[in-house]
Every structure is written in C-alpha cells, then in structure tokens.
N, C-alpha and C. Protein backbone atom coordinates (compact mmCIF):
# COMPACT_ATOMS: atom_id res chain seq x y z
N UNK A 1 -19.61 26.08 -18.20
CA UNK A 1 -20.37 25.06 -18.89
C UNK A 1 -20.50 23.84 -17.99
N UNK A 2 -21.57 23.51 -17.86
CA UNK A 2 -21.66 22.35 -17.02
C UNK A 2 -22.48 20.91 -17.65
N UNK A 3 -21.69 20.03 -18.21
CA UNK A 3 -22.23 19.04 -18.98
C UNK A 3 -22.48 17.64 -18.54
N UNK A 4 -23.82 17.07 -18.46
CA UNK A 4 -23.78 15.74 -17.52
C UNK A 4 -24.83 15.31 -18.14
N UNK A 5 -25.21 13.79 -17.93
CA UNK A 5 -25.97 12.91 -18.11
C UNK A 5 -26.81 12.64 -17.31
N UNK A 6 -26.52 13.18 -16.04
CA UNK A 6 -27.42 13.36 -15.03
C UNK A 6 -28.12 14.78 -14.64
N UNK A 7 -29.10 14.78 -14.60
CA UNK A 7 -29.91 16.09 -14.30
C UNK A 7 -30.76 15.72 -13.42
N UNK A 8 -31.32 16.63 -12.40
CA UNK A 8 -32.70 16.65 -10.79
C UNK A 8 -32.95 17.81 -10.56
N UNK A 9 -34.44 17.61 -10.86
CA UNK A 9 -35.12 18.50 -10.22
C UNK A 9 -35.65 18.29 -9.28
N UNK A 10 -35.28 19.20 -8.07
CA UNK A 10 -34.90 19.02 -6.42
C UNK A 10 -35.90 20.83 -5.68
N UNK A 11 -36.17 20.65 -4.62
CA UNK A 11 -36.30 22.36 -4.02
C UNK A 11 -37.33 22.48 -4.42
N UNK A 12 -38.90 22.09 -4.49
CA UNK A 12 -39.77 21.98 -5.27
C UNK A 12 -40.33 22.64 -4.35
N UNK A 13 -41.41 24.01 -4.29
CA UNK A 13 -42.04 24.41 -2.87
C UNK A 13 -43.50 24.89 -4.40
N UNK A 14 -44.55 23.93 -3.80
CA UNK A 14 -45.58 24.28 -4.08
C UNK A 14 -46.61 24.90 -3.40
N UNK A 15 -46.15 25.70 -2.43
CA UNK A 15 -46.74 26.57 -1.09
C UNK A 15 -47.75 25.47 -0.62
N UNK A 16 -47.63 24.19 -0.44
CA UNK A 16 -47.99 23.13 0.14
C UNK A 16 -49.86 22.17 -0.67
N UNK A 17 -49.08 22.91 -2.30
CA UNK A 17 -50.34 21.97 -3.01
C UNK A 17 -49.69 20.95 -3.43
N UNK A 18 -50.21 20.10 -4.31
CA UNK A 18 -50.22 19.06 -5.32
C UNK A 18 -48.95 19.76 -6.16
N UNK A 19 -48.28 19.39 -6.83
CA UNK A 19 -47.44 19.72 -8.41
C UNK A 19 -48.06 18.75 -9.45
N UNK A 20 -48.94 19.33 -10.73
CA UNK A 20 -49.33 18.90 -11.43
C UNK A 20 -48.76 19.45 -12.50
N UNK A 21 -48.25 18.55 -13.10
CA UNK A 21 -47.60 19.02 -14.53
C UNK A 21 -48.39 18.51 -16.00
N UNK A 22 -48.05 18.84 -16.94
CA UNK A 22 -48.47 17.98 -18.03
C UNK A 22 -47.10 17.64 -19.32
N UNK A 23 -46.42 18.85 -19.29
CA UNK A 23 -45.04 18.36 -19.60
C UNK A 23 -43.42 18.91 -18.67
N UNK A 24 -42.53 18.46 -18.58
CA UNK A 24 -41.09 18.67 -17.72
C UNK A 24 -40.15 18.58 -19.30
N UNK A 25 -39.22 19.48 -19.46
CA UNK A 25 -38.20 19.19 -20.12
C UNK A 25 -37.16 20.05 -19.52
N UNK A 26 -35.97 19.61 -20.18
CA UNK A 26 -35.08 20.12 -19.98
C UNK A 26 -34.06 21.10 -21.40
N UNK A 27 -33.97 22.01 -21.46
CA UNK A 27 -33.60 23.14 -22.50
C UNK A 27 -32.02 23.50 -22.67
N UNK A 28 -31.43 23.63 -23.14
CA UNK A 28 -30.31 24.31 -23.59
C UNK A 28 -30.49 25.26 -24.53
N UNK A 29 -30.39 26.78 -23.99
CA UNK A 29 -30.61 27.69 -25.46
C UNK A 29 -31.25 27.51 -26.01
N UNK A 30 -32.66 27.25 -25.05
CA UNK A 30 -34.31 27.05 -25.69
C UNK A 30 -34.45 26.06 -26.58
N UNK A 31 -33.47 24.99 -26.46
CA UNK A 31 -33.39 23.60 -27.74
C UNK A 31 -34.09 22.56 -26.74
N UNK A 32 -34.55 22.02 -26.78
CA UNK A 32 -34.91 20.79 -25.92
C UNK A 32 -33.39 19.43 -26.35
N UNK A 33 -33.32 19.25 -24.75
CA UNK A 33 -32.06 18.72 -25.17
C UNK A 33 -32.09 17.18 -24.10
N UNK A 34 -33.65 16.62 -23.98
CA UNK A 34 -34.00 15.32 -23.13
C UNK A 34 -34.25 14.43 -23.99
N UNK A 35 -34.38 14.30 -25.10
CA UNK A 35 -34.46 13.74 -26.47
C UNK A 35 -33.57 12.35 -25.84
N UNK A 36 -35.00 10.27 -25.49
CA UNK A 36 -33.72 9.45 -25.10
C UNK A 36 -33.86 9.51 -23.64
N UNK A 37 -34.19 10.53 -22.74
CA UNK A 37 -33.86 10.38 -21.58
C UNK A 37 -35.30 9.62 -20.51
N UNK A 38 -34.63 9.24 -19.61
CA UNK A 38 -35.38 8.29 -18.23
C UNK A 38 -35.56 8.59 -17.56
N UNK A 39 -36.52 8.92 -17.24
CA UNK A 39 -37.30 10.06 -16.00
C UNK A 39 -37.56 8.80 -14.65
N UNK A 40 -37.06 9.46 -13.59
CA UNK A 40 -37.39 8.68 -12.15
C UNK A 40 -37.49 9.82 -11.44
N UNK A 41 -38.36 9.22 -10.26
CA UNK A 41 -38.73 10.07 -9.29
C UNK A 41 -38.63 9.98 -8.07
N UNK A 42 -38.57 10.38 -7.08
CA UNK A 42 -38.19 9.30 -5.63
C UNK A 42 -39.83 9.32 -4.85
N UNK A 43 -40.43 9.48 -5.77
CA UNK A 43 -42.03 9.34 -5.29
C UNK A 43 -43.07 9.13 -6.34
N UNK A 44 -43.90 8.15 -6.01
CA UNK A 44 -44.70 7.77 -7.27
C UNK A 44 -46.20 8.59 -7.47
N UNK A 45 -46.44 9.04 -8.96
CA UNK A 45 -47.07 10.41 -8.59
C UNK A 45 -48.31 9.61 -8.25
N UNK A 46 -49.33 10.18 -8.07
CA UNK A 46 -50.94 9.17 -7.59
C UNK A 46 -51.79 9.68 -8.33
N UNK A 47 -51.28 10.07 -9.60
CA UNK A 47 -52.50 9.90 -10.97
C UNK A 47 -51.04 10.61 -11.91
N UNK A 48 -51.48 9.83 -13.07
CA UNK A 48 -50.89 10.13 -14.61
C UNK A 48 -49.54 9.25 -14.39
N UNK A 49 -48.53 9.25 -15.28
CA UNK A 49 -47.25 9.27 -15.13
C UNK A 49 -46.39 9.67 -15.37
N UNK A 50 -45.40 9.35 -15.30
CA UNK A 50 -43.95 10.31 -15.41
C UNK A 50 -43.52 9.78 -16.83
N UNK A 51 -43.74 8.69 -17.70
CA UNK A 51 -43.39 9.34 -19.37
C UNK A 51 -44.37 10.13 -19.91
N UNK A 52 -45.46 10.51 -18.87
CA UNK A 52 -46.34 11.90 -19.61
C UNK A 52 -45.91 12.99 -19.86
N UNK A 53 -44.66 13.00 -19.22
CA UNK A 53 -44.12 14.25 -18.93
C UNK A 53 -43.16 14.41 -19.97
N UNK A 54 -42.56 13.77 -20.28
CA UNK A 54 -41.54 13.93 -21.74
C UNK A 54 -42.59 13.73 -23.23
N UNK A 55 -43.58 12.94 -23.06
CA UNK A 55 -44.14 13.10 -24.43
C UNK A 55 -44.89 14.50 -24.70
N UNK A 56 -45.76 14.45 -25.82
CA UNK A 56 -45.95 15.35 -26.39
C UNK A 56 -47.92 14.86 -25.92
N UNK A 57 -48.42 13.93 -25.14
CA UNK A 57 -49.97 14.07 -24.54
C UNK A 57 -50.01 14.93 -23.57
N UNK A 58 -51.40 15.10 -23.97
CA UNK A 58 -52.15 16.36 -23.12
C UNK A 58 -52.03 15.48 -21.68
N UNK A 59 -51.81 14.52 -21.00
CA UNK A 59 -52.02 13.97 -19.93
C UNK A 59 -51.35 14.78 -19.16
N UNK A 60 -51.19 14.76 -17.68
CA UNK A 60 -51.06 15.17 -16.43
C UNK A 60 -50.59 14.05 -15.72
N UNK A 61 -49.52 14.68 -14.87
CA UNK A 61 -48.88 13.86 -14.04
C UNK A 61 -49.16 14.75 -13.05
N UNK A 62 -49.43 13.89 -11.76
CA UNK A 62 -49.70 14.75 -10.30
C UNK A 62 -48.76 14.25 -9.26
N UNK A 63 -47.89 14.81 -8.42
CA UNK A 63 -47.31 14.60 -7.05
C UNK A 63 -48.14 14.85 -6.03
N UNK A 64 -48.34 14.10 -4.66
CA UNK A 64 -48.78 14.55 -3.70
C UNK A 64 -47.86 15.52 -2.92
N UNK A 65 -49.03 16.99 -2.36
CA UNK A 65 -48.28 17.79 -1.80
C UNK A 65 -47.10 17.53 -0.64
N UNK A 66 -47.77 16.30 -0.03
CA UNK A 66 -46.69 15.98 1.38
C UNK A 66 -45.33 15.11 0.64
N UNK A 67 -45.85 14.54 -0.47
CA UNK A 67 -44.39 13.94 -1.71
C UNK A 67 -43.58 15.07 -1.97
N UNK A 68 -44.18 16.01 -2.56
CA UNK A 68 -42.80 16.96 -3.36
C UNK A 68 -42.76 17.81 -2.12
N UNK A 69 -42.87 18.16 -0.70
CA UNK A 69 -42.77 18.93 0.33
C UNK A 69 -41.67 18.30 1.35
N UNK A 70 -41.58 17.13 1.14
CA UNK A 70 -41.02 16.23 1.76
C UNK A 70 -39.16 15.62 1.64
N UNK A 71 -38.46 16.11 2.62
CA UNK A 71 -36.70 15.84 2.09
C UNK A 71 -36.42 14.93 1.04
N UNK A 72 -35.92 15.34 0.33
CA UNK A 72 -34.95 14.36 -0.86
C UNK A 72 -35.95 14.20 -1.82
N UNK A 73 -37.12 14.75 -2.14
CA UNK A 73 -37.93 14.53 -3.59
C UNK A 73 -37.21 15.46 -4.02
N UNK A 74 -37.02 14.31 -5.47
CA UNK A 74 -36.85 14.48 -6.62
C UNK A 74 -36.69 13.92 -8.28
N UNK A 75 -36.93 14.74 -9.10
CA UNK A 75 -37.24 14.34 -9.99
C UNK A 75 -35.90 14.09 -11.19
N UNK A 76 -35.41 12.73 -11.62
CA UNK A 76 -33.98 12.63 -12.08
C UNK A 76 -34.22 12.17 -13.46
N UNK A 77 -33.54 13.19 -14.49
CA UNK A 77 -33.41 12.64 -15.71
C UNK A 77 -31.99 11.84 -16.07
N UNK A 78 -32.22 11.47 -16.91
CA UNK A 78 -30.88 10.27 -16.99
C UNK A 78 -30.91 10.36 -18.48
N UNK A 79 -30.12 11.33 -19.19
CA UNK A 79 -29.62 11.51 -20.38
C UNK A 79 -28.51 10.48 -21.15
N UNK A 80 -29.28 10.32 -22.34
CA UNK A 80 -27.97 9.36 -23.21
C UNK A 80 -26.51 9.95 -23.22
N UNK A 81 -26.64 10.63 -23.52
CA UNK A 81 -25.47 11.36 -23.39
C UNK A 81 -25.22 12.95 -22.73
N UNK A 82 -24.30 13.56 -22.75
CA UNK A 82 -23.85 14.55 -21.93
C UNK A 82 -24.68 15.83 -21.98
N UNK A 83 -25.45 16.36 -21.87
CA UNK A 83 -25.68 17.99 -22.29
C UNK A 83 -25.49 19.00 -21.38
N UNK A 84 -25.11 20.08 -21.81
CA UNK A 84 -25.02 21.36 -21.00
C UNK A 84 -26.80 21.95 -21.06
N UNK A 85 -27.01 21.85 -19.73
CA UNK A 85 -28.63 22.37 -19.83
C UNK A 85 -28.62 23.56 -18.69
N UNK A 86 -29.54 24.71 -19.09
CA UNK A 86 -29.34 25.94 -18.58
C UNK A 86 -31.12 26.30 -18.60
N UNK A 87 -31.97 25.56 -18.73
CA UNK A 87 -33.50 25.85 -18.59
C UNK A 87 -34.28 24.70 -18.64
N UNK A 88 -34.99 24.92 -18.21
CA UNK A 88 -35.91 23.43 -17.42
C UNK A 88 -38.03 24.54 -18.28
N UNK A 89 -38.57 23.58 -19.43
CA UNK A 89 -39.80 23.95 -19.53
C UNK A 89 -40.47 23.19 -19.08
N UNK A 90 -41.93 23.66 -17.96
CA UNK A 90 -42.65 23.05 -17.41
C UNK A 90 -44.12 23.26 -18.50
N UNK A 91 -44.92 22.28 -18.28
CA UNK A 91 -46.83 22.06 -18.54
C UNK A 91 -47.20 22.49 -17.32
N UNK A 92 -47.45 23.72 -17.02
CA UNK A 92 -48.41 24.27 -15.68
C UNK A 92 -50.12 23.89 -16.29
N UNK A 93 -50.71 23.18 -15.24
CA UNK A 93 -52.03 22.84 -15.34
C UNK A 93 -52.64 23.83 -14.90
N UNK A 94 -52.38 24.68 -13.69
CA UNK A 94 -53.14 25.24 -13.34
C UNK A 94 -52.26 26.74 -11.95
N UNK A 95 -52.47 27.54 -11.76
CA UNK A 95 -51.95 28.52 -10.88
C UNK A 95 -51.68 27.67 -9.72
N UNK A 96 -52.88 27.36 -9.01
CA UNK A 96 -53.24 26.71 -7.70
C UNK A 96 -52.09 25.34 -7.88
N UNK A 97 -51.70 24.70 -8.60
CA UNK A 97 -50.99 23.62 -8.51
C UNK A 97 -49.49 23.50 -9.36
N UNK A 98 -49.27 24.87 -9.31
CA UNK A 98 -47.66 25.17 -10.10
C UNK A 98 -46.23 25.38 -9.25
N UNK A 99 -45.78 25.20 -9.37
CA UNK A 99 -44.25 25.11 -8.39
C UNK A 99 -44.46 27.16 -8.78
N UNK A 100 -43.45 27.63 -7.32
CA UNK A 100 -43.37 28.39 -7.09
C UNK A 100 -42.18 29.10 -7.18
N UNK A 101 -41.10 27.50 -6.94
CA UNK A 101 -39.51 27.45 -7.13
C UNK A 101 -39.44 26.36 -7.13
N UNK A 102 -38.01 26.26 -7.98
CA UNK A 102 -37.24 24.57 -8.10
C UNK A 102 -36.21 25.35 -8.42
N UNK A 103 -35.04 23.85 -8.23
CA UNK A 103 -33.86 23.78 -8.88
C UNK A 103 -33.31 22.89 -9.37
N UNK A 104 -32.91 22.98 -10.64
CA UNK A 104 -32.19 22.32 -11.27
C UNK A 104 -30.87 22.40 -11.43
N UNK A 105 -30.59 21.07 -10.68
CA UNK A 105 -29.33 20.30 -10.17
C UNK A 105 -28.59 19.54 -11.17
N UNK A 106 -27.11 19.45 -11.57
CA UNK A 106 -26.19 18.57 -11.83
C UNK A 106 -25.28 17.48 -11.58
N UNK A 107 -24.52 16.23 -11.96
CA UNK A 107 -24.28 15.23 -11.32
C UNK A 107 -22.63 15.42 -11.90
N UNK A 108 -21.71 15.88 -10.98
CA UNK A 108 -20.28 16.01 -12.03
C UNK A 108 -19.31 15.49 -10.76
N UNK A 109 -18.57 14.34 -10.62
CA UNK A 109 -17.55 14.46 -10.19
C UNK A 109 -17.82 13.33 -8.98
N UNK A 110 -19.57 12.87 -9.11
CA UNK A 110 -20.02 12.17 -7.89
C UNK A 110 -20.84 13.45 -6.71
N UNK A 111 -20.51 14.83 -7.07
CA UNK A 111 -21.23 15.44 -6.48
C UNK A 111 -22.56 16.06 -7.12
N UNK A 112 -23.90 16.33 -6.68
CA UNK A 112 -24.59 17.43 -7.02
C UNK A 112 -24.55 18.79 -7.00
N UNK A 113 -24.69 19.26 -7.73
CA UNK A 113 -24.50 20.93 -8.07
C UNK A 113 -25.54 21.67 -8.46
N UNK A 114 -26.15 22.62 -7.54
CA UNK A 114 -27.30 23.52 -8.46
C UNK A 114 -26.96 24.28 -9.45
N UNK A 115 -27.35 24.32 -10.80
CA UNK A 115 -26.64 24.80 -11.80
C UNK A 115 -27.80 26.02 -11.79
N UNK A 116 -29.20 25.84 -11.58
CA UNK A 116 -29.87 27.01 -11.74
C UNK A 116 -31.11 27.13 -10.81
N UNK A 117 -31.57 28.26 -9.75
CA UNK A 117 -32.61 28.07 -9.39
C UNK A 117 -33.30 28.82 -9.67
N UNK A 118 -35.03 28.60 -9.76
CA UNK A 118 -36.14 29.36 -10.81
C UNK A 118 -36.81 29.68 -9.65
N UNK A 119 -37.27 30.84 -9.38
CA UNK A 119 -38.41 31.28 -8.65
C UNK A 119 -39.26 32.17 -9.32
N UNK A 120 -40.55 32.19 -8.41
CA UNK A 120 -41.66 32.89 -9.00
C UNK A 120 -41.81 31.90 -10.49
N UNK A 121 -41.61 31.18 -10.44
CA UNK A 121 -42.06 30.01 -11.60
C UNK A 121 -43.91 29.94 -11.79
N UNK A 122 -44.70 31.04 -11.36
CA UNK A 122 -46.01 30.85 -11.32
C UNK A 122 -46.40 31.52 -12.54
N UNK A 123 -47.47 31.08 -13.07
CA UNK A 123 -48.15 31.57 -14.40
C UNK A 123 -48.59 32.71 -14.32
C-alpha cells in the first residue's frame, strides 16, 4: 500500500506530439480519489488549463511536445490528505495527441517512487 499526499505524473512519451488532455485524475479501485487536490506542472500548457483537468468541462488542456519530451516534466497533484492511488484516468482528445506511456509516481520518505507504469495508454 502506498499512501501519500503527493502524487506525479512523470515519463510522459507522446512519440514527440502535443499531450492534450481534457480530463487527468487520479483513481483508487476505480473511486476517484483527487477530490481538493492542486494540480502544478513544471511547464505551462500553451492553451486551456490545468484546473480543466480536474473539473468536469469539456475544455482541453495542451502541453507542448518539446515541454512534456523534455527532463523533469511533470505533472504534481498535491492531495488534502493521504490516498493510496493505484490508477491514473485520462480525457484523450484525440489518437494523434495521447500519451503512449506515463508513470505515476509517489512522494514517501522525501523520496519518489514509481508506484505504476501505463503503457500502450493509446485509444
């Protein structure tokens, strides 16, 4: 069980497009469990934004390809409190602009930890 307040999504390979999302959550046993949480990014996307991504609008948030291709992007939720999270649901806009793989990372001890990595993440 791995339980933290910190969660990143890190390892992002969009075979060198855009990542356009329209929603990011984070799941426990298919519960949505970001309910409260503060989305940062270490790159600012260049259309939509990043509380598009936790609400419930049709909007779109976009990364530039050389942003999410680029060392140390990533995307950090900052939970009220602790959860054990074991699935990450994405808003794929489109084939051409869907992550291919990621991982979702944990914050325990002062270290990061990949708790799970997703490939073939394409529609």
């Amino acid at each position: 069980m791995a339980k933290s307040a910190l969660w990143r999504i890190t390892s992002v390979d969009t075979r060198g497009q855009d990542l356009v999302l329209s929603r990011l959550r984070l799941l426990a046993s298919s519960t949505r469990v970001d309910s409260g949480a503060v989305l940062t990014c270490t790159a600012a996307p260049v259309s939509g934004a990043l509380a598009d991504l936790l609400d419930d609008s049709a909007a779109s948030c976009r990364f530039a390809a050389a942003d999410v291709s680029a060392p140390g992007f990533q995307i950090v939720f900052t939970l009220p409190a602790e959860q054990d999270v074991n699935g990450v649901e994405l808003g794929l806009v489109s084939v051409p602009v869907s992550p291919v793989a990621l991982a979702l990372e944990f914050l325990a001890d002062g270290i990061y930890t990949v708790r799970s990595d997703f490939r073939g993440v394409e529609t």
